[in-house]
Protein backbone atom coordinates (compact mmCIF):
# COMPACT_ATOMS: atom_id res chain seq x y z
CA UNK A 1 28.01 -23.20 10.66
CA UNK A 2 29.06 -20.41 8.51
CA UNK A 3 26.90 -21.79 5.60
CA UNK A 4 23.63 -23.27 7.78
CA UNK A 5 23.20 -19.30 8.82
CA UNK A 6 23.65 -18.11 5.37
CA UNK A 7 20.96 -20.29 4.62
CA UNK A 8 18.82 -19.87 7.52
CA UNK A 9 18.80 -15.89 7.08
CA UNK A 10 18.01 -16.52 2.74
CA UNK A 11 14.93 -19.53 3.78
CA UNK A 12 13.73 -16.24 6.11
CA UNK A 13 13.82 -13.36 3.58
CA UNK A 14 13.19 -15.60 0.30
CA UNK A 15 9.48 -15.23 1.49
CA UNK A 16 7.08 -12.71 -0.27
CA UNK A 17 5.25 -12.33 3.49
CA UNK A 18 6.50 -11.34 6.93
CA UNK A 19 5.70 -7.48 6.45
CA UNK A 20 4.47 -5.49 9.25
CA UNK A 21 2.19 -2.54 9.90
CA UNK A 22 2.61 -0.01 12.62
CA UNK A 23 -1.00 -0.13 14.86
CA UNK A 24 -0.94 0.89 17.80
CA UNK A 25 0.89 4.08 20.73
CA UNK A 26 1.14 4.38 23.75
CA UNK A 27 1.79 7.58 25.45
CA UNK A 28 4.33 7.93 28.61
CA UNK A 29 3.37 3.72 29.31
CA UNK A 30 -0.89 4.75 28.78
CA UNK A 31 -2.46 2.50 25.54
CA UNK A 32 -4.64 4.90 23.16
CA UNK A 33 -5.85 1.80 21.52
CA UNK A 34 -5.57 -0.74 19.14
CA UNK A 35 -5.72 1.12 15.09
CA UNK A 36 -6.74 4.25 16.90
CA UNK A 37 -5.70 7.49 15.29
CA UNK A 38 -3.55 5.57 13.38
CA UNK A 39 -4.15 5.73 9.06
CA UNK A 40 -3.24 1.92 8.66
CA UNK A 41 -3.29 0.35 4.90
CA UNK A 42 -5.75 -2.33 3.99
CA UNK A 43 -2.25 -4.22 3.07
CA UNK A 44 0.92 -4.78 4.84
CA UNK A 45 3.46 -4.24 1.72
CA UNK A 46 6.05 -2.32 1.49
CA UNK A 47 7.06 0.51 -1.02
CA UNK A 48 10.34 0.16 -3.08
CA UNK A 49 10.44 3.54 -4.82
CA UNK A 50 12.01 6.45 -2.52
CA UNK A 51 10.43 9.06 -4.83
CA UNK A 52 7.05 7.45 -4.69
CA UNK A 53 4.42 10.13 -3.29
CA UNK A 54 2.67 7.17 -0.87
CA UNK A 55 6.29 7.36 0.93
CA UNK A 56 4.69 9.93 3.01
CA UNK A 57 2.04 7.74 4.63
CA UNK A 58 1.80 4.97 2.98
CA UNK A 59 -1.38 4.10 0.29
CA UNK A 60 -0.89 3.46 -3.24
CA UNK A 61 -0.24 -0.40 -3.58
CA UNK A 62 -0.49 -0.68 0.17
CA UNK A 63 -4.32 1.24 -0.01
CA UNK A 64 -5.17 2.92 3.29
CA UNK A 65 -8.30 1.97 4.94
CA UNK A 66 -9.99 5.31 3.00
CA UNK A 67 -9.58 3.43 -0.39
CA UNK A 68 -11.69 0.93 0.51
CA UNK A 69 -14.84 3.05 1.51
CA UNK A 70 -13.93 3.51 4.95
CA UNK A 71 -13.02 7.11 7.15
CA UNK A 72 -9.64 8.35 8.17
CA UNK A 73 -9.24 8.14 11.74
CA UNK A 74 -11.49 10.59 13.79
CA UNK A 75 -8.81 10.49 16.61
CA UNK A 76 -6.26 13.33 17.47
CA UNK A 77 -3.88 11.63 20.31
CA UNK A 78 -2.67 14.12 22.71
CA UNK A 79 0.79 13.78 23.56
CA UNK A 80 2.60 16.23 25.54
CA UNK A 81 5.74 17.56 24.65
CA UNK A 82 8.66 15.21 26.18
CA UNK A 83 6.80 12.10 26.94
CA UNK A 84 7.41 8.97 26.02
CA UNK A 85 5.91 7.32 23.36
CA UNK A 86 6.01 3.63 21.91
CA UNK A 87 5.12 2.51 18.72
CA UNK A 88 3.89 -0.91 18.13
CA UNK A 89 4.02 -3.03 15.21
CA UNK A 90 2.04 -6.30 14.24
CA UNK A 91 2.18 -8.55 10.93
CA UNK A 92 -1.51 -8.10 10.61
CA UNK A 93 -4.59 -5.90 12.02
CA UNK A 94 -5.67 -8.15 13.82
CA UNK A 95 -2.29 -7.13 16.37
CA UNK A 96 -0.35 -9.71 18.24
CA UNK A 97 -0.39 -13.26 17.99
CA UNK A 98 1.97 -15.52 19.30
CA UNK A 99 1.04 -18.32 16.81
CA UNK A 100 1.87 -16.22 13.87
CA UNK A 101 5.82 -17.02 13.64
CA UNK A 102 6.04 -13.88 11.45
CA UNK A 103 4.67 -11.47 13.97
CA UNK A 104 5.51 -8.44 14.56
CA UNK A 105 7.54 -9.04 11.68
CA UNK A 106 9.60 -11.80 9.50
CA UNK A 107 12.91 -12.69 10.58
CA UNK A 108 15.88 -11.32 8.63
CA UNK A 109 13.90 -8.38 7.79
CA UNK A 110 16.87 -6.34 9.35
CA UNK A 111 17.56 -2.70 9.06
CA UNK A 112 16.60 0.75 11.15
CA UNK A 113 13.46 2.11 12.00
CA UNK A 114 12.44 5.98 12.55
CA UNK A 115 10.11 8.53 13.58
CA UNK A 116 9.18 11.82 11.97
CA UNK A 117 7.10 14.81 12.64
CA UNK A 118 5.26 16.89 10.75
CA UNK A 119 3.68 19.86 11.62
CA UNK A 120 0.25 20.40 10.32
CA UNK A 121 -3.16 22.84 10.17
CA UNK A 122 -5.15 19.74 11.59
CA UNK A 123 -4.15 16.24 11.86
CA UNK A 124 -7.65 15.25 10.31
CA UNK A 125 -6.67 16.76 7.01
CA UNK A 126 -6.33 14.23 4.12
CA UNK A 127 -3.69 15.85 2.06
CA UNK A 128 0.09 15.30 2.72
CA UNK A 129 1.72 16.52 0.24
CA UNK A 130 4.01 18.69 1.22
CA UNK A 131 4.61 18.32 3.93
CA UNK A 132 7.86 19.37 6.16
CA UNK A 133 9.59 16.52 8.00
CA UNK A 134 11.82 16.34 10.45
CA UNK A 135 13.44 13.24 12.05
CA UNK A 136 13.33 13.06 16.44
CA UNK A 137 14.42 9.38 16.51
CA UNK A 138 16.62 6.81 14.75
CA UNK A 139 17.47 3.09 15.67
CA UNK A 140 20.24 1.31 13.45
CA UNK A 141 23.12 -1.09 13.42
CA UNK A 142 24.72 -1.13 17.16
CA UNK A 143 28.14 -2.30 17.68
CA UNK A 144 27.20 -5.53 19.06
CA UNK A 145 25.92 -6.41 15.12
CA UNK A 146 22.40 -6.20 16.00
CA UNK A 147 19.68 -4.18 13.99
CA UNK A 148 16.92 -1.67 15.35
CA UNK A 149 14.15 -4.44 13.57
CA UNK A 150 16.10 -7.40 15.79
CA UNK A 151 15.12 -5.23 18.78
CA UNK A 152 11.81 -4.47 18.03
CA UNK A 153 10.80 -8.67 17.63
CA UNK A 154 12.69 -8.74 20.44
CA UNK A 155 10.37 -6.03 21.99
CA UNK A 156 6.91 -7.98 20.65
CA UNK A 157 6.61 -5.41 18.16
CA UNK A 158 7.57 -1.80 20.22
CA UNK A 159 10.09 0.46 19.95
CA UNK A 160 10.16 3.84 22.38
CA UNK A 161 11.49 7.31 21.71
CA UNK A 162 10.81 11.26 23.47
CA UNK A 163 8.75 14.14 21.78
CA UNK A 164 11.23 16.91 22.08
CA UNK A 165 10.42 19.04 24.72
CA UNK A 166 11.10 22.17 22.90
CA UNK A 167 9.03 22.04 19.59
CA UNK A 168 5.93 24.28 19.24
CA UNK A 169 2.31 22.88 20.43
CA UNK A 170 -0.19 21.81 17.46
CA UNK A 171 -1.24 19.10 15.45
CA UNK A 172 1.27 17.28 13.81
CA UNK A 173 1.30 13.59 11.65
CA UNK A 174 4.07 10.91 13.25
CA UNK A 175 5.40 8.99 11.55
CA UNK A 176 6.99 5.56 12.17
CA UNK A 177 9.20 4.04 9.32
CA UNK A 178 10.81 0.59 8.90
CA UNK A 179 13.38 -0.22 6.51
CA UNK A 180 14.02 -4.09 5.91
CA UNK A 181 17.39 -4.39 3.45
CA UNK A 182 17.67 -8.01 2.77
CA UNK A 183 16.86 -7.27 -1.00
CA UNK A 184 19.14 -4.02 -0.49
CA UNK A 185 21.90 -5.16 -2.55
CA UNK A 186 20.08 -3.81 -6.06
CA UNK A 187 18.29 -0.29 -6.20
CA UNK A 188 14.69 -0.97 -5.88
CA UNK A 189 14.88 -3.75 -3.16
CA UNK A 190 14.94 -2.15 0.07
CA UNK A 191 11.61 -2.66 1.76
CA UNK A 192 9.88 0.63 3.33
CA UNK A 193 6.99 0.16 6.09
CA UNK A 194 5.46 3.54 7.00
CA UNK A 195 2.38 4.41 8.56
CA UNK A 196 1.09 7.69 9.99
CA UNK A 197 -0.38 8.60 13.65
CA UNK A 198 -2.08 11.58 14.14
CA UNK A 199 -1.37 13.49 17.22
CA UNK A 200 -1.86 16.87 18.92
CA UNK A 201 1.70 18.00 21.13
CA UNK A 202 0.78 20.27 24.03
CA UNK A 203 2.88 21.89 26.62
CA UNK A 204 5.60 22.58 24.07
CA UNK A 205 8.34 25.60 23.18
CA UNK A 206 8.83 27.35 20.00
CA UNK A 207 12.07 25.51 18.45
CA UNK A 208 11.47 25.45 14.19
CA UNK A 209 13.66 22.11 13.40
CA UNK A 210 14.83 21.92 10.38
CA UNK A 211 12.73 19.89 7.91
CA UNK A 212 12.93 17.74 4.59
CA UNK A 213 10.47 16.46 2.14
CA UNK A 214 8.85 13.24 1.97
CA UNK A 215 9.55 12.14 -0.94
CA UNK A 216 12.81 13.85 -1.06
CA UNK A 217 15.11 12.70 2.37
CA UNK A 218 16.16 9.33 0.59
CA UNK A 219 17.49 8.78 -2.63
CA UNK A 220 17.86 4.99 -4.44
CA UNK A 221 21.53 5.49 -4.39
CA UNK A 222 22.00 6.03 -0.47
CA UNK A 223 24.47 4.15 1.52
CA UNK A 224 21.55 3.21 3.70
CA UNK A 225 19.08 2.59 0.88
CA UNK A 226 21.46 0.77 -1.78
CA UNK A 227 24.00 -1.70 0.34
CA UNK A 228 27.14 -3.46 -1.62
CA UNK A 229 26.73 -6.71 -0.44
CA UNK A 230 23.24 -7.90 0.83
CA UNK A 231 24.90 -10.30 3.14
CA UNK A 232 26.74 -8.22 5.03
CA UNK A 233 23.98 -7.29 6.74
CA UNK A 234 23.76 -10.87 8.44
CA UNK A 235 27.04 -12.07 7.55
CA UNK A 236 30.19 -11.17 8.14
CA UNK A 237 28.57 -9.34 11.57
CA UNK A 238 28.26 -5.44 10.14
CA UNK A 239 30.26 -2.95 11.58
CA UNK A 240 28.73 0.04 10.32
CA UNK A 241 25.35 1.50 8.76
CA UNK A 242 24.77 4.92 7.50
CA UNK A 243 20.62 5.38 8.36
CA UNK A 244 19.09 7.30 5.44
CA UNK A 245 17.88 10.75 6.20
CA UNK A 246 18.51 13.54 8.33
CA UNK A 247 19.76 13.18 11.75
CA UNK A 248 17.13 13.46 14.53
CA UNK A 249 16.31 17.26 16.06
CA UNK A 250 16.87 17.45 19.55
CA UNK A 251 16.64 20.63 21.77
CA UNK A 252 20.14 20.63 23.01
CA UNK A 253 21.55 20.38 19.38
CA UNK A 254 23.09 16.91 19.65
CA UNK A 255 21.90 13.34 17.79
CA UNK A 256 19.85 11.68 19.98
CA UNK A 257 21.14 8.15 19.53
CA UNK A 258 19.33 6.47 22.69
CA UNK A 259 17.84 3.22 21.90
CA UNK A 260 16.17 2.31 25.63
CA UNK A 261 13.54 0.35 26.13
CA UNK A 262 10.79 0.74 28.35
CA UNK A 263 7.28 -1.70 28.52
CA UNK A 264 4.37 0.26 28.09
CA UNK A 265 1.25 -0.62 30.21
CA UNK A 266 -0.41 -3.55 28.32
CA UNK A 267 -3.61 -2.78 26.75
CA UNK A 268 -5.57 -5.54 28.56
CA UNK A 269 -5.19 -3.41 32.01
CA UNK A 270 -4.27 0.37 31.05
CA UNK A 271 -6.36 2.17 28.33
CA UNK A 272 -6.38 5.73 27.80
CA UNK A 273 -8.67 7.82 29.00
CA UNK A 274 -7.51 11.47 29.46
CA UNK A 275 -5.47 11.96 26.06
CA UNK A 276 -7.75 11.07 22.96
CA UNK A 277 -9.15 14.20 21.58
CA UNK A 278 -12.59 13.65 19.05
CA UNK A 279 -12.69 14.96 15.71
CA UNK A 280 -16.65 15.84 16.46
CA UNK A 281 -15.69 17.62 19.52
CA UNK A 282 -13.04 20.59 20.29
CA UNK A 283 -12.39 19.44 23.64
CA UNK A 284 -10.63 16.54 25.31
CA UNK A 285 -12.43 13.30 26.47
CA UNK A 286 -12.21 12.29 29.61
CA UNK A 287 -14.48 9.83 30.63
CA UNK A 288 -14.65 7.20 27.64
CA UNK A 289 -12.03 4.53 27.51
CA UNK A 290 -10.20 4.08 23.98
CA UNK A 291 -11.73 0.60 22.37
CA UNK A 292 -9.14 -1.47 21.96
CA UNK A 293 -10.12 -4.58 19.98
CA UNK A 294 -7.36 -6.80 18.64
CA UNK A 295 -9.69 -8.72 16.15
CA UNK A 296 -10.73 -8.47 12.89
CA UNK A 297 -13.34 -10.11 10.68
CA UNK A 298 -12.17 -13.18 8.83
CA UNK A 299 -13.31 -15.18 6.03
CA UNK A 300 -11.84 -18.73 6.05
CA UNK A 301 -9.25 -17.97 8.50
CA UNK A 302 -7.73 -15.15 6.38
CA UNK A 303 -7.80 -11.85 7.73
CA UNK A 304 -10.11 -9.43 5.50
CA UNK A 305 -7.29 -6.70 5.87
CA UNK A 306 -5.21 -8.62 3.00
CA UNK A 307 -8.03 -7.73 0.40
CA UNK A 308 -8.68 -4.78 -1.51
CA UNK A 309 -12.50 -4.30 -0.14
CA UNK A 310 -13.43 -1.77 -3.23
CA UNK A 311 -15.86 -3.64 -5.32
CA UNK A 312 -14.48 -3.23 -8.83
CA UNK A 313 -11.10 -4.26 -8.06
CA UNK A 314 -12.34 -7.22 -5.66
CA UNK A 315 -13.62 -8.91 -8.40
CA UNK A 316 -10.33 -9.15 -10.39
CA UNK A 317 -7.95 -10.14 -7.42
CA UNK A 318 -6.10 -13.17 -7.50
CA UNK A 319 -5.77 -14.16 -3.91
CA UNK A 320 -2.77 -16.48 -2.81
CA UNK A 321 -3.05 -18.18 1.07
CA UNK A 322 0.63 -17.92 2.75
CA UNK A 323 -1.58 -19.45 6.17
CA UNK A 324 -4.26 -19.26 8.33
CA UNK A 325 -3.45 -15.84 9.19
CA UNK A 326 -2.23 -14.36 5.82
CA UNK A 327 -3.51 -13.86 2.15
CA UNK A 328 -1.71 -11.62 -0.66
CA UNK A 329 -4.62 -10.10 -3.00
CA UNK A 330 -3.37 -8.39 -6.10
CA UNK A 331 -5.58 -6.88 -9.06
């Protein structure tokens, strides 16, 4: 028995696919849409080097959507200070699908997954670097052996957590990290999914968290980054996990550690309509549901998202089909 699950879990992770991309929020239950306001890669790798600049937002092997001719996001989501928000995750752009066996993500990808905030002069800027972090949610190894990734699958791809209440109003990038460890056992292996929403918090206080840099919070010899024994993250059941980074800011001073789960509205009968603030204008729309398409073109039942769409490099990709639903392009 011991053996068939050791095997299982290695058949899982031996794969060069399953990876995931973070796609869509929701804010207090309310879908802003599907890719909206969100700077999603072109890509769905993940980074290996902590002290990579792309750790920030992702890009880099994993190009954003910008590399390959196309705008940042034009959306600001307004969220106000101590709602709920829920981040959802997909294998591909094209969102959920039930007949993908690897969506949201591969099993065995276990490990934690986080959110940051950082505060910045306008959530349409390009430029992160620089930026100040700080951590308002963490989801790890609970005592009944399961991981924070387990729970997300087991979610369809979502995982919740609360703006603090207390931190100042203003645009600000979130960020929503995954850390898959199966290949943790060797320094780089550890798999890092990151992508970047960007929001506007209103209604908030005047707390100043303390921050960290991005690169910077991890290092390649972390507990949480670097793990002994690879297997002891499926078997023998873990007992402990030491998430990398700071611990989360909360307004009363204490870790929040809360790991509840509440189902946002689904998209198909909820879309947002009060909270999505337009780059073109400087007030808030109210009248003009969020599109919220879940497809994306496809060219012989591979979704266009795996390829590098800039011309020059297009041309000297070798593409290999995993299935009908994935392709890895590499120059």
């Amino acid at each position: 028995m011991i053996a068939s699950s050791l095997l299982g879990a290695l058949a899982i992770v031996g794969s060069a696919y399953g990876h995931a991309i973070f796609q869509q929020l929701y804010v207090n239950g309310v879908d802003q849409g599907h890719l909206t306001g969100i700077r999603v890669p072109s890509y769905d790798g993940p980074l290996t080097d902590v002290t990579s600049f792309y750790m920030s937002c992702n890009g880099g092997p994993n190009p954003l959507n910008t590399a390959c001719g196309l705008p940042y996001p034009t959306t600001i989501i307004d969220i106000p200070a101590g709602a709920s928000v829920t981040a959802e995750w997909h294998h591909t752009l094209s969102g959920a699908n039930p007949s993908d066996s690897e969506d949201p993500i591969a099993k065995g990808h276990n490990g934690p997954i986080m959110a940051y905030l950082a505060k910045v002069n306008s959530a349409l800027q390009t430029d992160t670097t620089g930026l100040k972090w700080f951590k308002i949610w963490e989801d790890g190894l609970t005592s009944d052996g399961r991981w924070a990734v387990e729970r997300m699958i087991d979610n369809k791809g979502k995982v919740t957590f609360k703006i603090p209440t207390c931190i100042a109003s203003g645009n600000y990038f979130l960020r929503v990290e995954l850390i898959a460890l199966h290949g943790a056992s060797s320094y780089p292996g550890a798999q890092f999914y990151m992508e970047c929403a960007q929001i506007n918090i209103t209604g908030g206080g005047s707390a100043s968290p303390a921050t960290v840099s991005i690169p910077g919070a991890y290092s390649g010899s972390d507990p949480g980054v670097k793990i002994k024994q690879v297997f002891s993250i499926y078997y023998p059941v873990p007992t402990s996990y030491t998430i990398p980074g700071p611990r989360p800011f909360t307004c009363g001073g204490t870790t929040d550690t809360s790991t509840t789960y509440t189902p946002p509205t689904s998209s198909s009968t909820t879309k947002a309509s009060s909270s999505i603030t337009k780059a073109s204008s400087s007030t808030t729309k109210s009248s003009t549901p969020v599109p919220s398409s879940t497809s994306t073109p496809t060219t012989g039942g591979v979704a266009l998202y795996a390829l590098d769409l800039r011309p020059a490099l297009r041309e000297r990709q070798v593409c290999k089909v995993s299935n009908e639903y994935y392709s890895q392009c590499l120059p």
